[in-house]
PDB file of N, CA and C in Angstrom:
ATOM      1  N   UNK A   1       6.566  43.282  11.836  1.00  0.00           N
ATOM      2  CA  UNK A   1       6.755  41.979  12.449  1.00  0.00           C
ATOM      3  C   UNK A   1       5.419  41.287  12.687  1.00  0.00           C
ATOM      4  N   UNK A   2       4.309  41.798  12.843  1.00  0.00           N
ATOM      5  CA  UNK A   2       2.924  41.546  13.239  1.00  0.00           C
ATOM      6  C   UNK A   2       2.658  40.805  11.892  1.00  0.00           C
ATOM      7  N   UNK A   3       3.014  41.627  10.771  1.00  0.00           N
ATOM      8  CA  UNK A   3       2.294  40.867   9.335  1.00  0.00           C
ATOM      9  C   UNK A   3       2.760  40.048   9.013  1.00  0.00           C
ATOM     10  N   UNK A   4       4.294  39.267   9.710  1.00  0.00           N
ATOM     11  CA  UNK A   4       4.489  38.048   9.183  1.00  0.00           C
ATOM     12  C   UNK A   4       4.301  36.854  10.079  1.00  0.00           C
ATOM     13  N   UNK A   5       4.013  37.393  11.578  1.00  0.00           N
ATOM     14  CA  UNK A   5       3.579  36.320  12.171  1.00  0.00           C
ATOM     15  C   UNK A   5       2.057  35.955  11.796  1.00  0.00           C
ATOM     16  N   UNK A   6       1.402  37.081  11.502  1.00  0.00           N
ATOM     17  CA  UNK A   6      -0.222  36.941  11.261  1.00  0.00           C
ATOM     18  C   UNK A   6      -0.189  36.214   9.695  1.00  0.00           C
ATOM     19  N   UNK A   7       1.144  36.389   8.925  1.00  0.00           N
ATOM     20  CA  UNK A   7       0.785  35.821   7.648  1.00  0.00           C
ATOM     21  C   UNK A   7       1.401  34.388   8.246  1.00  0.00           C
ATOM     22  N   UNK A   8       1.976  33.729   8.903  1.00  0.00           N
ATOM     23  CA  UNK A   8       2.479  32.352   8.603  1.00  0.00           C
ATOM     24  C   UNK A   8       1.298  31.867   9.787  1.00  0.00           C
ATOM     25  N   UNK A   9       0.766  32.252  10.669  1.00  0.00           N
ATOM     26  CA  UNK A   9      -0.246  31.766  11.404  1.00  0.00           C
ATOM     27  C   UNK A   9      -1.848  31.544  10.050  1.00  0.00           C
ATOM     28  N   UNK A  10      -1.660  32.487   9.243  1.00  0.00           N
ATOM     29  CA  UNK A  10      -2.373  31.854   8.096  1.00  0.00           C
ATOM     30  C   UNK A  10      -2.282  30.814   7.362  1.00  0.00           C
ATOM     31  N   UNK A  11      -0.899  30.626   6.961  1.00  0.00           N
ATOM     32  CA  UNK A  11       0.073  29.534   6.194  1.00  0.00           C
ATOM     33  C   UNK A  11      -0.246  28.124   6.679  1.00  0.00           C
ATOM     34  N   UNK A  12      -0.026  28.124   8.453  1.00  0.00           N
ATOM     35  CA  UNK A  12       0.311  26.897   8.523  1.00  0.00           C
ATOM     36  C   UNK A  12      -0.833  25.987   8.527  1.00  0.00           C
ATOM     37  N   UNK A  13      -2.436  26.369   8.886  1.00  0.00           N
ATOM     38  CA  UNK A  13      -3.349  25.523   8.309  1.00  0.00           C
ATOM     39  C   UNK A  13      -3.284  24.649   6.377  1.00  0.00           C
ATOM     40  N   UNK A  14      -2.945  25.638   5.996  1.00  0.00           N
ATOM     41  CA  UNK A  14      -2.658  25.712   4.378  1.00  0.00           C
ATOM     42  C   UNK A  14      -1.360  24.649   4.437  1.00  0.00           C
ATOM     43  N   UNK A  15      -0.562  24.968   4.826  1.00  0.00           N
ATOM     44  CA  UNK A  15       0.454  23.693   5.013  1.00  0.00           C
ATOM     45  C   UNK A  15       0.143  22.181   5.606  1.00  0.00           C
ATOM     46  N   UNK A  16      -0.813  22.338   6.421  1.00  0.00           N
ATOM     47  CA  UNK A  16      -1.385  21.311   7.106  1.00  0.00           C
ATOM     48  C   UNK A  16      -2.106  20.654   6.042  1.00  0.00           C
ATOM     49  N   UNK A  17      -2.831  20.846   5.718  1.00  0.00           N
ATOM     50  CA  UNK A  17      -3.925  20.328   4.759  1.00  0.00           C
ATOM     51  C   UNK A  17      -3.410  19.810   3.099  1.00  0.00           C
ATOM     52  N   UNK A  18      -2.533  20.538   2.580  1.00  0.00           N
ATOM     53  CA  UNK A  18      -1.207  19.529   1.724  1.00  0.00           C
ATOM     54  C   UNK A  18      -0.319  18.632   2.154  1.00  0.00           C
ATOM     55  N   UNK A  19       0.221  18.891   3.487  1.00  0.00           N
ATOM     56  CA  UNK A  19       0.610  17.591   3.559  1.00  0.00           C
ATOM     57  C   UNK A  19       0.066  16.251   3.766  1.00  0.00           C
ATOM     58  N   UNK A  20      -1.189  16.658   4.981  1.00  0.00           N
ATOM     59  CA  UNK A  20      -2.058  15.307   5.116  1.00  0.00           C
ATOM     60  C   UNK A  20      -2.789  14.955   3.743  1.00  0.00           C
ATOM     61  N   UNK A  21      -3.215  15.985   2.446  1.00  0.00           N
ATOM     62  CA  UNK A  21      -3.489  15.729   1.886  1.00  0.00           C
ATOM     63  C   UNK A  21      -2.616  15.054   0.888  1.00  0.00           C
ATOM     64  N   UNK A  22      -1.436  14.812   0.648  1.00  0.00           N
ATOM     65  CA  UNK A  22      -0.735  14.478  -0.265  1.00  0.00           C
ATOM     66  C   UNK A  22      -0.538  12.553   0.524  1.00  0.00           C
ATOM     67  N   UNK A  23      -0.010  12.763   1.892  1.00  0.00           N
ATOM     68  CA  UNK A  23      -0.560  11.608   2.884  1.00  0.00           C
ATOM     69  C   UNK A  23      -1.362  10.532   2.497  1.00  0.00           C
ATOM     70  N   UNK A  24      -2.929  11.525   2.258  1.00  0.00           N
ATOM     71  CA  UNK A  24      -4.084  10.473   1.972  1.00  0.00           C
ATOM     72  C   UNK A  24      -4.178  10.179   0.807  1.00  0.00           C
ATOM     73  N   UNK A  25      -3.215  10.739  -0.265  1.00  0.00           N
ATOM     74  CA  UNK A  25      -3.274  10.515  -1.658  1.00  0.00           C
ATOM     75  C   UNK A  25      -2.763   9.203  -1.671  1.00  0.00           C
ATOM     76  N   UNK A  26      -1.649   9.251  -0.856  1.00  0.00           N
ATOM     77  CA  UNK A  26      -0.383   8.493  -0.896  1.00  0.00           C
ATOM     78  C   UNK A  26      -0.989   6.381  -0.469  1.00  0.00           C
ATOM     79  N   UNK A  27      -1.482   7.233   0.313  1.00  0.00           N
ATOM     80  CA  UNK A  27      -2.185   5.388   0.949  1.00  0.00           C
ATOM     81  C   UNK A  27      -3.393   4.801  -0.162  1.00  0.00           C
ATOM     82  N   UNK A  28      -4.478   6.195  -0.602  1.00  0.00           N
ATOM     83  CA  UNK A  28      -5.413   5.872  -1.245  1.00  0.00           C
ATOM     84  C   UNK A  28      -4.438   5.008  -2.848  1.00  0.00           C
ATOM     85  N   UNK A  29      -3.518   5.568  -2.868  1.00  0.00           N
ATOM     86  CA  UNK A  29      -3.061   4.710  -4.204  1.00  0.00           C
ATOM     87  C   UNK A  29      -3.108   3.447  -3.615  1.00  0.00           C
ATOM     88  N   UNK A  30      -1.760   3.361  -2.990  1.00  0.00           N
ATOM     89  CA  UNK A  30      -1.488   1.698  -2.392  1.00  0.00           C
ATOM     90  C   UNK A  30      -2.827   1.246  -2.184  1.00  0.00           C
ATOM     91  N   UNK A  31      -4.019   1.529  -1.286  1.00  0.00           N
ATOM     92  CA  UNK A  31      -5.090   1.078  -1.168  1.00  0.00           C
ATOM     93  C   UNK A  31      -5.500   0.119  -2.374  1.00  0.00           C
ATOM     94  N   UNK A  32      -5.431   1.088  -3.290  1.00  0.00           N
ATOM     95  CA  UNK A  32      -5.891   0.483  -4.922  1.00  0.00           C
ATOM     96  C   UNK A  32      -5.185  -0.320  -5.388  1.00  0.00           C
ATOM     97  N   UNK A  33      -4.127   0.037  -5.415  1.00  0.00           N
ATOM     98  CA  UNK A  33      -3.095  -0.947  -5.636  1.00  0.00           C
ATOM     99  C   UNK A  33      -3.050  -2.567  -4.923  1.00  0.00           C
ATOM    100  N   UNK A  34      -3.350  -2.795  -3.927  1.00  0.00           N
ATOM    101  CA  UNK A  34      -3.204  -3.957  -2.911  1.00  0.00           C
ATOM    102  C   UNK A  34      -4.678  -4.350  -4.005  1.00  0.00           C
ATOM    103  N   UNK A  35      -5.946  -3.253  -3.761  1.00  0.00           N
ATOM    104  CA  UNK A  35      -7.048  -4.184  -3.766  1.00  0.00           C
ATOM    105  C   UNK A  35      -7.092  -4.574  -5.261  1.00  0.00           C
ATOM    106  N   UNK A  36      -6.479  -4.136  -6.128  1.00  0.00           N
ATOM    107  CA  UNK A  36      -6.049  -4.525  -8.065  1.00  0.00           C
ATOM    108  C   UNK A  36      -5.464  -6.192  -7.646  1.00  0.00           C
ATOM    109  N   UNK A  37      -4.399  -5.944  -7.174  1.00  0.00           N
ATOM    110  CA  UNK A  37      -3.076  -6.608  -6.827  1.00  0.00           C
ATOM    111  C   UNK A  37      -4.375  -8.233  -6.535  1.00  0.00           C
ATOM    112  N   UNK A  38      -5.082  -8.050  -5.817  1.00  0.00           N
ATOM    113  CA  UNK A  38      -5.441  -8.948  -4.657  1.00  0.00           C
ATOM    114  C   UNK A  38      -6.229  -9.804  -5.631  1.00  0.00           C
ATOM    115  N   UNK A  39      -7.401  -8.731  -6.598  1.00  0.00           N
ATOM    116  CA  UNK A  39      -8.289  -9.410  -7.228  1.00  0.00           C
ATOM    117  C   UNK A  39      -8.059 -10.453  -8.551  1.00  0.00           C
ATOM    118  N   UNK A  40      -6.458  -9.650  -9.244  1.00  0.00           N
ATOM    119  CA  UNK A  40      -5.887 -10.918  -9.862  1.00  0.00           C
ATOM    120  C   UNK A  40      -4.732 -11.333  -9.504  1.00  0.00           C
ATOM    121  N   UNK A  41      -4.746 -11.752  -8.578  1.00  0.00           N
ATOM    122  CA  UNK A  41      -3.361 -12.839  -7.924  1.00  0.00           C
ATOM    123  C   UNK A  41      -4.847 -14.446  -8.013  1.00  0.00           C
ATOM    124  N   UNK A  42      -3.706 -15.273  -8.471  1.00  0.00           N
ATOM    125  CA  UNK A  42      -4.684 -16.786  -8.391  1.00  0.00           C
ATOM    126  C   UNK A  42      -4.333 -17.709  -6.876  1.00  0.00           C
ATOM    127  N   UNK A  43      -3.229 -17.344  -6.597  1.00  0.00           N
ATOM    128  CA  UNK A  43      -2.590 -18.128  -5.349  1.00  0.00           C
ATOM    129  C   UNK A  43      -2.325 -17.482  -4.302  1.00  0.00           C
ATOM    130  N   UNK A  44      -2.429 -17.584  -2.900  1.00  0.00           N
ATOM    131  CA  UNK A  44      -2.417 -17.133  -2.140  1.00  0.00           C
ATOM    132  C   UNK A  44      -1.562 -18.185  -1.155  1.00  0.00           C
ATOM    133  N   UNK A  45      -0.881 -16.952   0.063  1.00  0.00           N
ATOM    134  CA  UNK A  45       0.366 -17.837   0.524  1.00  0.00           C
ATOM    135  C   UNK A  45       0.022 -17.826   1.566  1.00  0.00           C
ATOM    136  N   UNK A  46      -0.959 -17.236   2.710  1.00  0.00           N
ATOM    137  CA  UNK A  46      -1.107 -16.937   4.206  1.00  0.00           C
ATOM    138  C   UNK A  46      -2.643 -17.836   4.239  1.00  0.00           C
ATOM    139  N   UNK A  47      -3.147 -17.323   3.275  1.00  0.00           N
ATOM    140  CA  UNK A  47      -4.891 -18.169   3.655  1.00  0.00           C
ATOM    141  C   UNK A  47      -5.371 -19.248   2.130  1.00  0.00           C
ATOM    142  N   UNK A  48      -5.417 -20.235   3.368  1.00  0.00           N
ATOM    143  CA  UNK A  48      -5.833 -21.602   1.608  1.00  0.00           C
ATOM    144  C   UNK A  48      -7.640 -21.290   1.461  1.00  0.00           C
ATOM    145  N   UNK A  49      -7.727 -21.857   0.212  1.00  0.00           N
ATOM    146  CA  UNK A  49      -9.411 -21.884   0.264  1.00  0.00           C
ATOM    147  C   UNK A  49      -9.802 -21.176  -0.863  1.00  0.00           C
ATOM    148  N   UNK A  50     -10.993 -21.764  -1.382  1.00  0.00           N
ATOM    149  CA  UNK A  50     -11.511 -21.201  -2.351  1.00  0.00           C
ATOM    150  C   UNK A  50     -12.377 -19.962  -2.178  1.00  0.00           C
ATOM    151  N   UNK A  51     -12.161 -19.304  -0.801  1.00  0.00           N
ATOM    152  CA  UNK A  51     -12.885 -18.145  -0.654  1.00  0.00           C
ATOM    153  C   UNK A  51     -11.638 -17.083  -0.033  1.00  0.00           C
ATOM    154  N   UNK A  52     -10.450 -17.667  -0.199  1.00  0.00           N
ATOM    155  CA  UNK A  52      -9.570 -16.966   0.221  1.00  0.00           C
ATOM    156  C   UNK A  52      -9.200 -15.528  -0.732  1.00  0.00           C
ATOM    157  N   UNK A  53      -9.722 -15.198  -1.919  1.00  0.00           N
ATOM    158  CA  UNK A  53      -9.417 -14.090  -2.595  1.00  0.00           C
ATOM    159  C   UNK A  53     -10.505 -13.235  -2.099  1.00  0.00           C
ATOM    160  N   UNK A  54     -11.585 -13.737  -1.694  1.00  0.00           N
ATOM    161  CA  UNK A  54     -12.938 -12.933  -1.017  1.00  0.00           C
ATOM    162  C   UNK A  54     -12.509 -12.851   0.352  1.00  0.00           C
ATOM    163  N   UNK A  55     -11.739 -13.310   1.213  1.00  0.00           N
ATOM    164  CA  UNK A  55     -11.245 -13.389   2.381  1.00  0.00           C
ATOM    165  C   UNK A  55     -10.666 -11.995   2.467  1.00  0.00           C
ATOM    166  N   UNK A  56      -9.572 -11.704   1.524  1.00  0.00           N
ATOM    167  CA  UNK A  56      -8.369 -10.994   1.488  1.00  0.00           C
ATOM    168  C   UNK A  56      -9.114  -9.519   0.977  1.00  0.00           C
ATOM    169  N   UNK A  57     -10.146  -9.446  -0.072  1.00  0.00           N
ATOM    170  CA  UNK A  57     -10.772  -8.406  -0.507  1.00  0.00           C
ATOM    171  C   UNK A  57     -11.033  -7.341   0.168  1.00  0.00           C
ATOM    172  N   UNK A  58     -11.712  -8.466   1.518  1.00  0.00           N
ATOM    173  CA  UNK A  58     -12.830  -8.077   2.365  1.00  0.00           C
ATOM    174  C   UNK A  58     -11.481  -7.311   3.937  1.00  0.00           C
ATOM    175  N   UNK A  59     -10.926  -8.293   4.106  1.00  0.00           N
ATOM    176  CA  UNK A  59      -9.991  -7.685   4.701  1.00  0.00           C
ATOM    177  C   UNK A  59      -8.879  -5.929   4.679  1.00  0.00           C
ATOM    178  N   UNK A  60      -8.922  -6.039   2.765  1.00  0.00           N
ATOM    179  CA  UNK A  60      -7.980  -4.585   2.460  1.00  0.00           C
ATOM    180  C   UNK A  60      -9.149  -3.793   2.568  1.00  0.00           C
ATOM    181  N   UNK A  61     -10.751  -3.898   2.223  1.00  0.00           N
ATOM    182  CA  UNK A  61     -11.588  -3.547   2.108  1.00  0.00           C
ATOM    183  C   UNK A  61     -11.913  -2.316   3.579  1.00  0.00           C
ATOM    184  N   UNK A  62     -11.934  -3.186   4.257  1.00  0.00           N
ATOM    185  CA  UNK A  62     -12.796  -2.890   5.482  1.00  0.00           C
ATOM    186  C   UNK A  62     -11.343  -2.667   6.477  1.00  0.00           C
ATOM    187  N   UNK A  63      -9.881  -3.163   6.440  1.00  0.00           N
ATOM    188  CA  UNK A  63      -9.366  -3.157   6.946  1.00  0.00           C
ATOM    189  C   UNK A  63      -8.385  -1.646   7.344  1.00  0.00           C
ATOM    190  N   UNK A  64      -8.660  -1.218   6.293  1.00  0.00           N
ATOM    191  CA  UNK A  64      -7.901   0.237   5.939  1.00  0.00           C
ATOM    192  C   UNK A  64      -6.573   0.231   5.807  1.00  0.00           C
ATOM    193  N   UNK A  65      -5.406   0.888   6.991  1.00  0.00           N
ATOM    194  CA  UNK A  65      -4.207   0.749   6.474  1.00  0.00           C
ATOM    195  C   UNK A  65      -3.881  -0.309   7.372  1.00  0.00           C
ATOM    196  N   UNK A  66      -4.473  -0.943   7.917  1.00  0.00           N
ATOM    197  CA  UNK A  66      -3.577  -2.300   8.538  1.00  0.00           C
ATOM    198  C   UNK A  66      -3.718  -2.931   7.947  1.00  0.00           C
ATOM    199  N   UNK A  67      -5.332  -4.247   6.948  1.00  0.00           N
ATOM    200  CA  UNK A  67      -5.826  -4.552   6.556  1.00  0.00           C
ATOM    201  C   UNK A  67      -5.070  -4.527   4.481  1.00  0.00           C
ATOM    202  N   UNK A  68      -4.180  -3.187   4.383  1.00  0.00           N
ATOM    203  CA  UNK A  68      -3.339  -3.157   3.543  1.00  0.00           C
ATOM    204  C   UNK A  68      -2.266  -3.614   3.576  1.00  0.00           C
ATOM    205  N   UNK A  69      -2.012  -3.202   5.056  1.00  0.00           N
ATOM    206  CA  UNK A  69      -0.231  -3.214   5.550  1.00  0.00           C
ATOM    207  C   UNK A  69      -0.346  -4.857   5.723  1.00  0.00           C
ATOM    208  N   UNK A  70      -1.203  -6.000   6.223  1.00  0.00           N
ATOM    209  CA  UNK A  70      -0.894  -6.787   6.079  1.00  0.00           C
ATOM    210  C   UNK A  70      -0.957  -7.741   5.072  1.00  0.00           C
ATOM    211  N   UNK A  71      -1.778  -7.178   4.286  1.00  0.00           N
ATOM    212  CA  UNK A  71      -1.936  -7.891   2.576  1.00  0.00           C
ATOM    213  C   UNK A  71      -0.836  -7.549   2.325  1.00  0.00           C
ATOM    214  N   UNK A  72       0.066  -6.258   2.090  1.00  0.00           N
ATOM    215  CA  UNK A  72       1.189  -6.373   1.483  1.00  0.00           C
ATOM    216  C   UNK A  72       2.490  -7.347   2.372  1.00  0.00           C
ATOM    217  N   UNK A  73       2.664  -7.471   3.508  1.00  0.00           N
ATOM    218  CA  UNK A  73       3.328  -8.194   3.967  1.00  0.00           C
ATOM    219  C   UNK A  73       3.327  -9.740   3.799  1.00  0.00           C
ATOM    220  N   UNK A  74       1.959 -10.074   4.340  1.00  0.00           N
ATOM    221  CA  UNK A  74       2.164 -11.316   4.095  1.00  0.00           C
ATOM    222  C   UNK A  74       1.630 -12.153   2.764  1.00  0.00           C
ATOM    223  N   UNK A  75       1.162 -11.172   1.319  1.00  0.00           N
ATOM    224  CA  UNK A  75       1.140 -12.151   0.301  1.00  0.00           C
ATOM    225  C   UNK A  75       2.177 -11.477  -0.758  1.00  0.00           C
ATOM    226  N   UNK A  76       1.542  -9.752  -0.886  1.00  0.00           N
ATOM    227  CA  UNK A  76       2.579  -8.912  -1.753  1.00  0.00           C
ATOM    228  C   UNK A  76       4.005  -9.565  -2.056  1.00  0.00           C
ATOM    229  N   UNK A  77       4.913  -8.939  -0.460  1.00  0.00           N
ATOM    230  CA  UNK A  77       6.099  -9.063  -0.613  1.00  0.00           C
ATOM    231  C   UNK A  77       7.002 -10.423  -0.469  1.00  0.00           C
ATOM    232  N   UNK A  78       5.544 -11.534   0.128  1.00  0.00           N
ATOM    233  CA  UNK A  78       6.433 -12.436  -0.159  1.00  0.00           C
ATOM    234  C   UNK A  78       6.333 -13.470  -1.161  1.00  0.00           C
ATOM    235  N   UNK A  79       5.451 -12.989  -2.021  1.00  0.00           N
ATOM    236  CA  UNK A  79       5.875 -13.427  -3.357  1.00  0.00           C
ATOM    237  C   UNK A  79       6.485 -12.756  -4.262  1.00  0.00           C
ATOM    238  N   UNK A  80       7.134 -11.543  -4.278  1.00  0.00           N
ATOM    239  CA  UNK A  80       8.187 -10.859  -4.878  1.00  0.00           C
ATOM    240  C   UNK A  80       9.332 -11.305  -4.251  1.00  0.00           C
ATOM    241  N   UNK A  81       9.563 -12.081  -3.028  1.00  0.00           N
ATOM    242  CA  UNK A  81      10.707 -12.664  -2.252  1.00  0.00           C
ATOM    243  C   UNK A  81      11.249 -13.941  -3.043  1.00  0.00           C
ATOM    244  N   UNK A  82       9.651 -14.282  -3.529  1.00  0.00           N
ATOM    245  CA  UNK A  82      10.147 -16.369  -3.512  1.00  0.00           C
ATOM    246  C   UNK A  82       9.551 -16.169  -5.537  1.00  0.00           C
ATOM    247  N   UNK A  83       9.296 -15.471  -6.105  1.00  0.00           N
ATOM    248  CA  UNK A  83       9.755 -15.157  -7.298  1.00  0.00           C
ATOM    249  C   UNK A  83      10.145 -15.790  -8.015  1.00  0.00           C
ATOM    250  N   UNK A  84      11.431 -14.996  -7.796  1.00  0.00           N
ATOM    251  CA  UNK A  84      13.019 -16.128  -8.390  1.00  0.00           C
ATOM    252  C   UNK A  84      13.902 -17.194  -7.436  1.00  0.00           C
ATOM    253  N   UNK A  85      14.008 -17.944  -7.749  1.00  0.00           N
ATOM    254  CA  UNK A  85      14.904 -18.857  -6.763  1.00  0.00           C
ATOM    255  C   UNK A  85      16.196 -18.531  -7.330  1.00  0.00           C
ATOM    256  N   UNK A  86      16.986 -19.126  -7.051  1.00  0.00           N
ATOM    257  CA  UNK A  86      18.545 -18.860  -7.323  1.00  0.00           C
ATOM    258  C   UNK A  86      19.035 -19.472  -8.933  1.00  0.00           C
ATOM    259  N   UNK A  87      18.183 -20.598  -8.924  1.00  0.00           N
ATOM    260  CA  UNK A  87      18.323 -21.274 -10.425  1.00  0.00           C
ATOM    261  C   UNK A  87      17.696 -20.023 -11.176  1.00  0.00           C
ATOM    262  N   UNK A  88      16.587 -19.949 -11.140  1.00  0.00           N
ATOM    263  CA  UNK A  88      15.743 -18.514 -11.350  1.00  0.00           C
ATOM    264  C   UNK A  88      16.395 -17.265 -12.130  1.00  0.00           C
ATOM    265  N   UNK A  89      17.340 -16.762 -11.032  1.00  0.00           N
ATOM    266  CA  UNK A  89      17.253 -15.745 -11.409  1.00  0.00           C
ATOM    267  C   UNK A  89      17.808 -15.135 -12.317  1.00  0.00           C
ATOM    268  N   UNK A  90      17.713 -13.803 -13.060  1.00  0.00           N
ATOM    269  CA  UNK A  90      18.534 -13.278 -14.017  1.00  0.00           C
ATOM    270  C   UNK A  90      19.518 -13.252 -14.066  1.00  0.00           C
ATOM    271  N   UNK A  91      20.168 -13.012 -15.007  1.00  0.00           N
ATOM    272  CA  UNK A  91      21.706 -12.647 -14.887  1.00  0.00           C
ATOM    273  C   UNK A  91      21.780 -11.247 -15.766  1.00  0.00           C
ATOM    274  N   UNK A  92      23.271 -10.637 -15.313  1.00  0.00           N
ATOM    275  CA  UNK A  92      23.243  -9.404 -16.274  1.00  0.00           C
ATOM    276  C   UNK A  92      24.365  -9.427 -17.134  1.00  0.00           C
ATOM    277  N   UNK A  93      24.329  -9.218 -18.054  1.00  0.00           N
ATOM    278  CA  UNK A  93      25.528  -9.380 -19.175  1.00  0.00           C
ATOM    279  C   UNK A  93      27.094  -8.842 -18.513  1.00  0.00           C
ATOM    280  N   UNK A  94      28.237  -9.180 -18.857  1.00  0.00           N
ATOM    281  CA  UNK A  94      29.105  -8.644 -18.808  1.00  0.00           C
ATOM    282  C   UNK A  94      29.876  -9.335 -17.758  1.00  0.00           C
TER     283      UNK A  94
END
């Protein structure tokens, strides 16, 4: 009984460190993703200005996961919202 508490008291650092590590994988994409996303988008919906793509850079940049979380909120998703309009949108056969 000793060798399996002494073996999972080994384990669970080892468990610790894949999950946060899979975690930091997980944001470091999106990270990249937002800051790809950011550098070729031409229009922007929250901040006007011709320094507004350097605005937003600097923000996912330095901002970390808020600084992401709100690039994706307020330009990401709501131009995947306003997209298609209703005239817009696809249709599917059948």
């Amino acid at each position: 009984m000793e060798s399996i508490a002494g073996l999972l008291i080994m384990l669970i650092p080892i468990i610790m460190i894949l999950v946060f590590g899979a975690i930091w994988l997980a944001w470091m994409a999106v990270w990249i993703w937002m800051l790809i996303d950011c550098a070729q988008r031409e229009h922007f919906n929250s901040i006007q200005g011709e320094s507004a793509k350097l605005l937003w850079l600097l923000i996912i940049f330095f901002g970390g996961i808020f600084g992401t979380g709100a690039y994706y909120f307020l330009e990401k998703r709501t131009d995947t919202r306003t997209r298609y309009s209703t005239k817009q949108r696809p249709t599917t056969p059948g």
